[in-house]
N, C-alpha and C. Protein backbone atom coordinates (compact mmCIF):
# COMPACT_ATOMS: atom_id res chain seq x y z
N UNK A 1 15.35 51.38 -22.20
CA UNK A 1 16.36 50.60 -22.88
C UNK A 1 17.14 49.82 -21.82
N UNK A 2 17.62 48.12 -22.04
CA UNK A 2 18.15 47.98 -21.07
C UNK A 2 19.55 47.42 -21.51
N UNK A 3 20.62 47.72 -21.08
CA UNK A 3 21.89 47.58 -21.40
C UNK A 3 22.52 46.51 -20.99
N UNK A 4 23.06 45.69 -21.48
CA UNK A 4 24.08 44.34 -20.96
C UNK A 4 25.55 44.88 -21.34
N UNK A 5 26.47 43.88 -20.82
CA UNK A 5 27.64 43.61 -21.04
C UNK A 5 28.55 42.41 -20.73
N UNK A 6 29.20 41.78 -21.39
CA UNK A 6 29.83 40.31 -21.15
C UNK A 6 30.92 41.18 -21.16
N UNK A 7 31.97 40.32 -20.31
CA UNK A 7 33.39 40.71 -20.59
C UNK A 7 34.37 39.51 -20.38
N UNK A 8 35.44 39.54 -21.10
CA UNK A 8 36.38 38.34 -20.61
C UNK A 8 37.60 38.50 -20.78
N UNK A 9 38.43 37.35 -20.45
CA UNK A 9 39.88 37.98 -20.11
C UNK A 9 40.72 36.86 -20.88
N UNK A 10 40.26 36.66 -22.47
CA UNK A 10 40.52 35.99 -23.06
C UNK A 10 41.77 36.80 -24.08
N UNK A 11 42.43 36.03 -25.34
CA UNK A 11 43.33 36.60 -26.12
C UNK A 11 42.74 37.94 -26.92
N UNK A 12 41.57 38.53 -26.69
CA UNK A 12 41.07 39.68 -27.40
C UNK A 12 41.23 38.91 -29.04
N UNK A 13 40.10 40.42 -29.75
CA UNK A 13 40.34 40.31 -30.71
C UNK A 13 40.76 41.17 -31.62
N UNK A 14 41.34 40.93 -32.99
CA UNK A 14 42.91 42.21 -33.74
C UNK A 14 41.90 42.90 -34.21
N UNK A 15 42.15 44.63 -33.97
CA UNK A 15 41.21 45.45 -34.36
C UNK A 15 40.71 45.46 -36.05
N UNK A 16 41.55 44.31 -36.77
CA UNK A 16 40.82 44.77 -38.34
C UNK A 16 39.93 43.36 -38.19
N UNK A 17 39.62 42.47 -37.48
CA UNK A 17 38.94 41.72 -37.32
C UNK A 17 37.50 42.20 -36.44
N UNK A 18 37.50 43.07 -36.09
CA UNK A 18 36.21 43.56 -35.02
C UNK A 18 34.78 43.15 -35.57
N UNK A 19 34.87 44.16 -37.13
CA UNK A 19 33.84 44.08 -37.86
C UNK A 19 33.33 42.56 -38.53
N UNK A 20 34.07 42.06 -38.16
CA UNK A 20 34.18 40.72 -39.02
C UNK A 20 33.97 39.40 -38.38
N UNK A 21 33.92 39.66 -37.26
CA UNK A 21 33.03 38.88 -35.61
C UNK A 21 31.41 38.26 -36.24
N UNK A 22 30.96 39.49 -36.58
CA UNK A 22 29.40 39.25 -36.47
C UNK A 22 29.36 38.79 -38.11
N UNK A 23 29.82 38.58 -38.66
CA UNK A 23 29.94 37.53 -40.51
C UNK A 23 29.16 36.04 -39.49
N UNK A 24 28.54 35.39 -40.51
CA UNK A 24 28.53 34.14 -40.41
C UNK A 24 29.34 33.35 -40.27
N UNK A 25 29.50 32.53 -39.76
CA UNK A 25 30.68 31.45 -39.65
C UNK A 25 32.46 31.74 -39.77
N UNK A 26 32.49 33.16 -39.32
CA UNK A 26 33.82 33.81 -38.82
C UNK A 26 34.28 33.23 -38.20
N UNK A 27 35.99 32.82 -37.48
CA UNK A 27 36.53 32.58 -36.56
C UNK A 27 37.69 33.11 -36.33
N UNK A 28 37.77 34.03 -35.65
CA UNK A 28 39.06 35.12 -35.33
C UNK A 28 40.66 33.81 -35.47
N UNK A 29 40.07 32.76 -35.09
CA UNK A 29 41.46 31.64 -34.57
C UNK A 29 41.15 30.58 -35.66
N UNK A 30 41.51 30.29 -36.55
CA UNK A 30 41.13 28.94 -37.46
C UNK A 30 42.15 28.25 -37.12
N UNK A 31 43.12 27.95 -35.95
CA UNK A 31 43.87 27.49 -35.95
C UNK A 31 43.48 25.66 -35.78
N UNK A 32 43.83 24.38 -36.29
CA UNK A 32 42.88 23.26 -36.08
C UNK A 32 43.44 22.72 -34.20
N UNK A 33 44.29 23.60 -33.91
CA UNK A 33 44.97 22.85 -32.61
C UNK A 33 44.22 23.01 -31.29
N UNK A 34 42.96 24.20 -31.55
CA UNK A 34 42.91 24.58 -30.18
C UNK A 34 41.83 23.83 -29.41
N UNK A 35 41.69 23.90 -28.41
CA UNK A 35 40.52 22.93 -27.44
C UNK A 35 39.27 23.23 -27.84
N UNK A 36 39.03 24.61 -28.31
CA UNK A 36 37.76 24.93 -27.99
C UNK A 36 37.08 25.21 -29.72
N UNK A 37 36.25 24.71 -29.88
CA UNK A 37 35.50 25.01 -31.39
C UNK A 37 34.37 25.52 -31.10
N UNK A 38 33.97 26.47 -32.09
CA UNK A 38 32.67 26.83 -32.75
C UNK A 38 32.39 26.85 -33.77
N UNK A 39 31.14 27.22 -34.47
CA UNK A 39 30.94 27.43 -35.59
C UNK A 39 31.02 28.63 -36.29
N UNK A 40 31.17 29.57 -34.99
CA UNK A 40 30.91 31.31 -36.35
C UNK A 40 29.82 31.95 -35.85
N UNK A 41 28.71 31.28 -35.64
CA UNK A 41 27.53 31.51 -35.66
C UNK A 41 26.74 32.33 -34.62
N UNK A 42 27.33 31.96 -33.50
CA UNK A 42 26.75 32.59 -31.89
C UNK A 42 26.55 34.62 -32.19
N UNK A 43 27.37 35.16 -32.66
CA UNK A 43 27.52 36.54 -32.41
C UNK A 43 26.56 36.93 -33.84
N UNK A 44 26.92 36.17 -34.84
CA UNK A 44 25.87 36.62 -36.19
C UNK A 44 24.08 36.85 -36.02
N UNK A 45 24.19 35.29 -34.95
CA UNK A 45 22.74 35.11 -34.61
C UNK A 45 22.16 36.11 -33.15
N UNK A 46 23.37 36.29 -32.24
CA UNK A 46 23.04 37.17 -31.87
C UNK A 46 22.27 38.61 -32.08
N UNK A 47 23.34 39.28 -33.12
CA UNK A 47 23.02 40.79 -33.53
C UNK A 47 22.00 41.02 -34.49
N UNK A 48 21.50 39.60 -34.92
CA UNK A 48 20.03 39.68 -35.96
C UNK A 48 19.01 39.73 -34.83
N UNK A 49 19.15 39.21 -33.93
CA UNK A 49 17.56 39.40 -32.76
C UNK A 49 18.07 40.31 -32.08
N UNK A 50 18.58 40.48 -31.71
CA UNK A 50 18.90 41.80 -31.56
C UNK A 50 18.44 43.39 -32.01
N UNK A 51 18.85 42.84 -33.37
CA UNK A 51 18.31 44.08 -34.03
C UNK A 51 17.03 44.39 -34.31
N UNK A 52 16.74 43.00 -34.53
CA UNK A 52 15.02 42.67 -34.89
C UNK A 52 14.37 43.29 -33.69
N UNK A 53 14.75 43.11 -32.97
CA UNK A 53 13.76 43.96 -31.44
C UNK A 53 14.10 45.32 -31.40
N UNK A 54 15.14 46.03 -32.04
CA UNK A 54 14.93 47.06 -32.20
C UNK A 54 16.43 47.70 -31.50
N UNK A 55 17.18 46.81 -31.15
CA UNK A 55 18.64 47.25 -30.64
C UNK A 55 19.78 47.02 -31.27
N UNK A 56 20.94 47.07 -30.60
CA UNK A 56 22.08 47.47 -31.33
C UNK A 56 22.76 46.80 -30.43
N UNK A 57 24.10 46.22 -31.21
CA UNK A 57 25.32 45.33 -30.56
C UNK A 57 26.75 45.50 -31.10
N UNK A 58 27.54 46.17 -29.79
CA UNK A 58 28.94 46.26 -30.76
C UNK A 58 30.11 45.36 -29.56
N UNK A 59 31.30 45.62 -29.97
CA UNK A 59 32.45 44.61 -29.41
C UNK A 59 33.59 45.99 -29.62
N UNK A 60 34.10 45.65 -28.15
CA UNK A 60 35.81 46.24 -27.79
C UNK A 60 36.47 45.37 -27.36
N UNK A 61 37.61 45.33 -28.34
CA UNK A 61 38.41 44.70 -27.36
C UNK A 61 39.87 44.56 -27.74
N UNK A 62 40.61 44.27 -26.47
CA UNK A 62 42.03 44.53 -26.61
C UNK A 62 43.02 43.64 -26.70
N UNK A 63 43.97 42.97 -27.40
CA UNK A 63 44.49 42.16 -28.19
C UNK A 63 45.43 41.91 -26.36
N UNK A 64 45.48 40.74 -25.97
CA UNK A 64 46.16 39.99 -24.29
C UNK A 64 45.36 40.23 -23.44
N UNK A 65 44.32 41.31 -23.56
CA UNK A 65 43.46 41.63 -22.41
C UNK A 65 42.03 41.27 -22.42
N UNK A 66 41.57 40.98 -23.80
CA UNK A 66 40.18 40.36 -23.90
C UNK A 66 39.09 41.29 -24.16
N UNK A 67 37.61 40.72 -24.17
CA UNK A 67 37.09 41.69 -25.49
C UNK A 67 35.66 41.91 -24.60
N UNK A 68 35.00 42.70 -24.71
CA UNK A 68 33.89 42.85 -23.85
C UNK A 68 32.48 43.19 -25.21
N UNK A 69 31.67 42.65 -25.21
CA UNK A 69 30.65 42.25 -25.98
C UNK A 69 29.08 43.32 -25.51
N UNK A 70 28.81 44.28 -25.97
CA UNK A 70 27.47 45.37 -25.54
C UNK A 70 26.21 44.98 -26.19
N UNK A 71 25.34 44.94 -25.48
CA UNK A 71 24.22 44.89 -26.07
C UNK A 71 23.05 45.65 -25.58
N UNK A 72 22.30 46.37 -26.52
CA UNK A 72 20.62 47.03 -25.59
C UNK A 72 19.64 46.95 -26.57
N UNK A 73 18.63 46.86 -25.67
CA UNK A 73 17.35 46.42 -26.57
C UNK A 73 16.47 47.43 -25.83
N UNK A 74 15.51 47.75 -26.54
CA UNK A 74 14.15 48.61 -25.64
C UNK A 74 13.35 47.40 -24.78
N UNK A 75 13.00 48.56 -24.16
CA UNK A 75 12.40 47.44 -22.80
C UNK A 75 10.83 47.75 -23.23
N UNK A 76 9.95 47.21 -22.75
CA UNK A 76 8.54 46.85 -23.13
C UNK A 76 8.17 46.80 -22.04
N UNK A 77 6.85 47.66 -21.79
CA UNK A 77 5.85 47.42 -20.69
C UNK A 77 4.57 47.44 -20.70
């Protein structure tokens, strides 16, 4: 199995929002002011190939301190 981890030192995200990351077209911030846009989509599409290979993906993270993103998949040889 091989294990990743992203981490960043961004605004985190509010713990009743955790589960609600990996929804389609979620955005923890709908605010229209901020610099940076997405669609939702990056973490949804993530945890489907993901899973499809046979692994698992979860998120911690702490609301001023930022959120760190896990992922493992089986390894193949």
């Amino acid at each position: 199995m091989a294990c990743v981890f992203v981490k960043d030192t961004g605004k985190g995200i509010p713990e009743e929002d955790i589960d609600k990351v990996f929804e389609a077209f979620f955005q923890v911030d709908k605010s229209t002011d901020r610099e940076d846009y997405g669609t939702g989509l990056g973490l949804s599409i993530s945890k489907q190939l993901i899973e499809l290979q046979g692994g698992e993906m979860s998120i911690s993270s702490e609301l001023g301190k930022g959120t760190t993103v896990y992922f493992s998949v089986p390894l193949v040889m």
